[in-house]
C-alpha atoms as a PDB file:
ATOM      1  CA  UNK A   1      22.522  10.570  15.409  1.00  0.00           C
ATOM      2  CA  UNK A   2      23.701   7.729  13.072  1.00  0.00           C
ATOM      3  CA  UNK A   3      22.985   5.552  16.844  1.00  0.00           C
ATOM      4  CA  UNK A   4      19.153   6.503  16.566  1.00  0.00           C
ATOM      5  CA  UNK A   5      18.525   5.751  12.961  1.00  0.00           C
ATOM      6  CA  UNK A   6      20.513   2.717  13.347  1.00  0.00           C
ATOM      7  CA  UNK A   7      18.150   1.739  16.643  1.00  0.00           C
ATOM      8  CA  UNK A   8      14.582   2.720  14.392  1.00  0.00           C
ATOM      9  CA  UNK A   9      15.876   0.678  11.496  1.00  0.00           C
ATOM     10  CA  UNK A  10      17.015  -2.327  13.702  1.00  0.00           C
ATOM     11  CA  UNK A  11      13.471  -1.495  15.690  1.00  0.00           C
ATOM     12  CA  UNK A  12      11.339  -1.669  12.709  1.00  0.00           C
ATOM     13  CA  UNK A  13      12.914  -5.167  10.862  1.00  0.00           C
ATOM     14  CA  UNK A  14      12.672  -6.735  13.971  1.00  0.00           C
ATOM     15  CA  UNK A  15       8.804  -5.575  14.169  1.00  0.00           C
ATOM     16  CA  UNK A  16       8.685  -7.214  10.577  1.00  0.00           C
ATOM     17  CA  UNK A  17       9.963 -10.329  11.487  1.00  0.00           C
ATOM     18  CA  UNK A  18       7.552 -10.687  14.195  1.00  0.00           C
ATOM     19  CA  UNK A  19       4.809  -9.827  11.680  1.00  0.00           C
ATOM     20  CA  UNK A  20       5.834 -12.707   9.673  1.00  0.00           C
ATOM     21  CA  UNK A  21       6.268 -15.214  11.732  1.00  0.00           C
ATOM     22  CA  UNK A  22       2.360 -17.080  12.773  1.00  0.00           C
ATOM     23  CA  UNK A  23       0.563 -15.641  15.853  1.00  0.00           C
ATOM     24  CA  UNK A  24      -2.347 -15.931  17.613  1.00  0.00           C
ATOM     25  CA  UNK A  25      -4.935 -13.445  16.277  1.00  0.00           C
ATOM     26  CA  UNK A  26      -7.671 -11.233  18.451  1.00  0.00           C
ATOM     27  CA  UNK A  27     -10.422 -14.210  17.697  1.00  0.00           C
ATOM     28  CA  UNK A  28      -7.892 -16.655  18.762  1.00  0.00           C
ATOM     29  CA  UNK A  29      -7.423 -18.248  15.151  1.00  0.00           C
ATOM     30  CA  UNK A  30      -3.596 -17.784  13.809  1.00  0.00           C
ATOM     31  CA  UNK A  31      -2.979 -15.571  11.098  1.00  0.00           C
ATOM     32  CA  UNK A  32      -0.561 -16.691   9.065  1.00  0.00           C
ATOM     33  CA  UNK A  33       2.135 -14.166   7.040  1.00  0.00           C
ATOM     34  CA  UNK A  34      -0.144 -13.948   3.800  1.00  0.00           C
ATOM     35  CA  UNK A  35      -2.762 -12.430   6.166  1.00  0.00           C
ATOM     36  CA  UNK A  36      -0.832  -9.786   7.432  1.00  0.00           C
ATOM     37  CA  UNK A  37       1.079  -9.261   3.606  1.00  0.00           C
ATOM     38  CA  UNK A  38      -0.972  -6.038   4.035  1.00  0.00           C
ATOM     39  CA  UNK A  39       0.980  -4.897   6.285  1.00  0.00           C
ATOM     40  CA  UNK A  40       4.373  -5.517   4.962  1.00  0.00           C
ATOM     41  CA  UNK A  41       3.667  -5.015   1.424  1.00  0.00           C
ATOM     42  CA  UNK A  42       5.252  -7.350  -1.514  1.00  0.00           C
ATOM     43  CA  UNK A  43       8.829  -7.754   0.021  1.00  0.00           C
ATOM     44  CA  UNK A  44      11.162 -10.506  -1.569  1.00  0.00           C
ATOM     45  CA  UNK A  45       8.470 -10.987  -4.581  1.00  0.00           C
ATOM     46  CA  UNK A  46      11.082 -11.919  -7.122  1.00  0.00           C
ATOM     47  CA  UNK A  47      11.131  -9.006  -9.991  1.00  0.00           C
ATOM     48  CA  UNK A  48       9.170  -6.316  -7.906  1.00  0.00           C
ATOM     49  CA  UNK A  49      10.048  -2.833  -6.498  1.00  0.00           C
ATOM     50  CA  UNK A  50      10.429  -2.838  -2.954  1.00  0.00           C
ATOM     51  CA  UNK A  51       7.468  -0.538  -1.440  1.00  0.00           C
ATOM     52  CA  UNK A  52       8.325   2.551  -0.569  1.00  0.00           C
ATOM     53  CA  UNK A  53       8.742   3.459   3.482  1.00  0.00           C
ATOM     54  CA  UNK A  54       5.673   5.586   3.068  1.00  0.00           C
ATOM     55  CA  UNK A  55       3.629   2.761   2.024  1.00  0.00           C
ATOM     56  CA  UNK A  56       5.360   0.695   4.574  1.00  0.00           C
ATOM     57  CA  UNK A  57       4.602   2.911   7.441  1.00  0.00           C
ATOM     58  CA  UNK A  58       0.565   3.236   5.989  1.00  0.00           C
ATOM     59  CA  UNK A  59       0.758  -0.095   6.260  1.00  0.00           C
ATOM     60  CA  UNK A  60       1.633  -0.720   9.880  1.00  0.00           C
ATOM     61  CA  UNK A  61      -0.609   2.005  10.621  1.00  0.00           C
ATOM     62  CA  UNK A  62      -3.610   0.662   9.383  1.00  0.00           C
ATOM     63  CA  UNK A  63      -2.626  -2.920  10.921  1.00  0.00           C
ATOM     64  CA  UNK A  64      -3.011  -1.455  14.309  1.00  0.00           C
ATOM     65  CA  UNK A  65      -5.735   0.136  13.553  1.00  0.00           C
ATOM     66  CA  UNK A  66      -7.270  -3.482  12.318  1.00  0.00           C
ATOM     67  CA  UNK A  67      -6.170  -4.910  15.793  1.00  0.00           C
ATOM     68  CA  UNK A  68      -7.881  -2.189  17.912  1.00  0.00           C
ATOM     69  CA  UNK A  69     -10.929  -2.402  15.722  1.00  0.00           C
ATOM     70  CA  UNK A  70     -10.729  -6.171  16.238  1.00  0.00           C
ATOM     71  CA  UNK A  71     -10.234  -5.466  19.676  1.00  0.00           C
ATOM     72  CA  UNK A  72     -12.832  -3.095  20.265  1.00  0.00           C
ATOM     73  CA  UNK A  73     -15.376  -5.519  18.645  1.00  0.00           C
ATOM     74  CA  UNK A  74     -14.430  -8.646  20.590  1.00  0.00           C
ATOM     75  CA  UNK A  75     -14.901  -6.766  23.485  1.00  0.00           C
ATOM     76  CA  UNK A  76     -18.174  -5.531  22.611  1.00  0.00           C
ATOM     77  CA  UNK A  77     -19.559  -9.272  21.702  1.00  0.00           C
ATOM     78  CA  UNK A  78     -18.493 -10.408  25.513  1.00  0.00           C
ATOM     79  CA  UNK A  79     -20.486  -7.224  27.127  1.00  0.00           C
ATOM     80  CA  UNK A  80     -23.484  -8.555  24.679  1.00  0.00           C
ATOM     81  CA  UNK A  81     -23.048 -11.891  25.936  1.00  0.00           C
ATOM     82  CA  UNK A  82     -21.879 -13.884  23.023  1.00  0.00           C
ATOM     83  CA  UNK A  83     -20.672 -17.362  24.295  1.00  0.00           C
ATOM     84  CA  UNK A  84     -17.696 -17.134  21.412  1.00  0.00           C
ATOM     85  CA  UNK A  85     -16.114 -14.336  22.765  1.00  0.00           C
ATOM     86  CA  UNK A  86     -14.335 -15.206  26.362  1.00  0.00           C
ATOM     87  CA  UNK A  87     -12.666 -13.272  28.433  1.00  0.00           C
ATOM     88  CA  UNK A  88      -9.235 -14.665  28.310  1.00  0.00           C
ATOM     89  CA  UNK A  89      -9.624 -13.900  23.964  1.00  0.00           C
ATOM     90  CA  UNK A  90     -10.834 -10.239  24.705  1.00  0.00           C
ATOM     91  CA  UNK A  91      -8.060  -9.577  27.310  1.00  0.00           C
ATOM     92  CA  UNK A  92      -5.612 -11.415  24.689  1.00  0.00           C
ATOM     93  CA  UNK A  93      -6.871  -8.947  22.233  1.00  0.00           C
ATOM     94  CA  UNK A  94      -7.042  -5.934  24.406  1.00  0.00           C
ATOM     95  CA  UNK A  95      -3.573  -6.696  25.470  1.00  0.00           C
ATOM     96  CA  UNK A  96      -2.109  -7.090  21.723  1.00  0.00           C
ATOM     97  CA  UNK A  97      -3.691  -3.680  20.096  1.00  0.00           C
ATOM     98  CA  UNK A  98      -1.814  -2.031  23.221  1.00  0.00           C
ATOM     99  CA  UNK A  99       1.557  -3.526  22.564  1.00  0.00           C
ATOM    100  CA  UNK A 100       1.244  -2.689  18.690  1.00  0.00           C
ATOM    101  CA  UNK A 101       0.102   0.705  19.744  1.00  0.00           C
ATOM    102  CA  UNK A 102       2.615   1.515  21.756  1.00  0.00           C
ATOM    103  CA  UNK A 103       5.412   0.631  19.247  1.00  0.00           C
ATOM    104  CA  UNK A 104       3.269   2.841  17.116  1.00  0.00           C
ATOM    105  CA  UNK A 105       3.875   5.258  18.741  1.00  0.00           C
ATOM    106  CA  UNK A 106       7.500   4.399  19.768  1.00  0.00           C
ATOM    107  CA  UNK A 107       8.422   4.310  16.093  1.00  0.00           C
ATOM    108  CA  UNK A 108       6.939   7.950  15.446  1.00  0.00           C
ATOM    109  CA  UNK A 109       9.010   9.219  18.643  1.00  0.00           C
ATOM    110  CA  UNK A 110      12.051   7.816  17.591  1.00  0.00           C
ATOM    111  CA  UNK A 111      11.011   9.580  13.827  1.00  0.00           C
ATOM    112  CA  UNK A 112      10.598  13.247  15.442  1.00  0.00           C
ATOM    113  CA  UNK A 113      13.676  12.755  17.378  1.00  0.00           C
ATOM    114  CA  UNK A 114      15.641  11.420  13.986  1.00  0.00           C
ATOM    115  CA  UNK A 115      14.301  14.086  11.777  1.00  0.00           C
ATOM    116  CA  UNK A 116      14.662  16.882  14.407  1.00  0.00           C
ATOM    117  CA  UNK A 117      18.807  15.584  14.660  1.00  0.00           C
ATOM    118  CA  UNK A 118      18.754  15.924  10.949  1.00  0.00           C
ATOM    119  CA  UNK A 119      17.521  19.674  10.884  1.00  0.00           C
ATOM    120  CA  UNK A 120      19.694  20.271  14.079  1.00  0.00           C
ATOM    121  CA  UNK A 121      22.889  19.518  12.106  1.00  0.00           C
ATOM    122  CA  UNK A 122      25.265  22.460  11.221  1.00  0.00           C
ATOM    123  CA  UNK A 123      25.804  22.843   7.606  1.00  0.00           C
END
């Protein structure tokens, strides 16, 4: 049990490090770490309360949804026609809103199977 939670946790600060570090966004401009602070919340602000995993996990839900949205859009400019939006940036796209989906989804897995050890244990 203490193997799992140690996994998530090790899981998660690795998915925050990525998130900090500058990538390539859906439009193909690079977002740097202040635009994805929304995700993370205020960590390592000198004098502040570390957000709560609640907000946290909010957070990295509502990033993923901003890269499918993102996602879904670019891929509706290229079936209009528009000359900005290329295939190789819509498959880039399409391709990125998967990954963070499926770790997503990974995340809440490893959760349930966490929380269910937890109410398994004998008291």
């Amino acid at each position: 049990m203490s193997d799992s939670i140690s996994s998530i946790l090790s899981q998660i600060r690795s998915y925050q490090s990525q998130v900090n570090q500058s990538s390539v966004g859906p439009a193909g401009d690079v977002a740097r770490a202040s635009d994805i602070q929304g995700l993370l919340g205020n960590q390592g602000t000198a004098g502040t309360q570390a957000p709560s995993f609640s907000d946290t996990l909010r957070g990295a839900i509502s990033g993923v949804n901003d890269t499918q949205q993102k996602a879904g859009d670019l891929a509706k400019a290229f079936e209009l026609g528009d000359p900005r939006a290329d295939l190789a940036k819509v498959m880039l796209a399409a391709q990125q809103s998967q990954v963070a989906f499926r770790a997503t989804v990974e995340v809440r897995n490893r959760l349930v199977q966490a929380y269910q050890d937890v109410m398994n244990m004998p008291l």
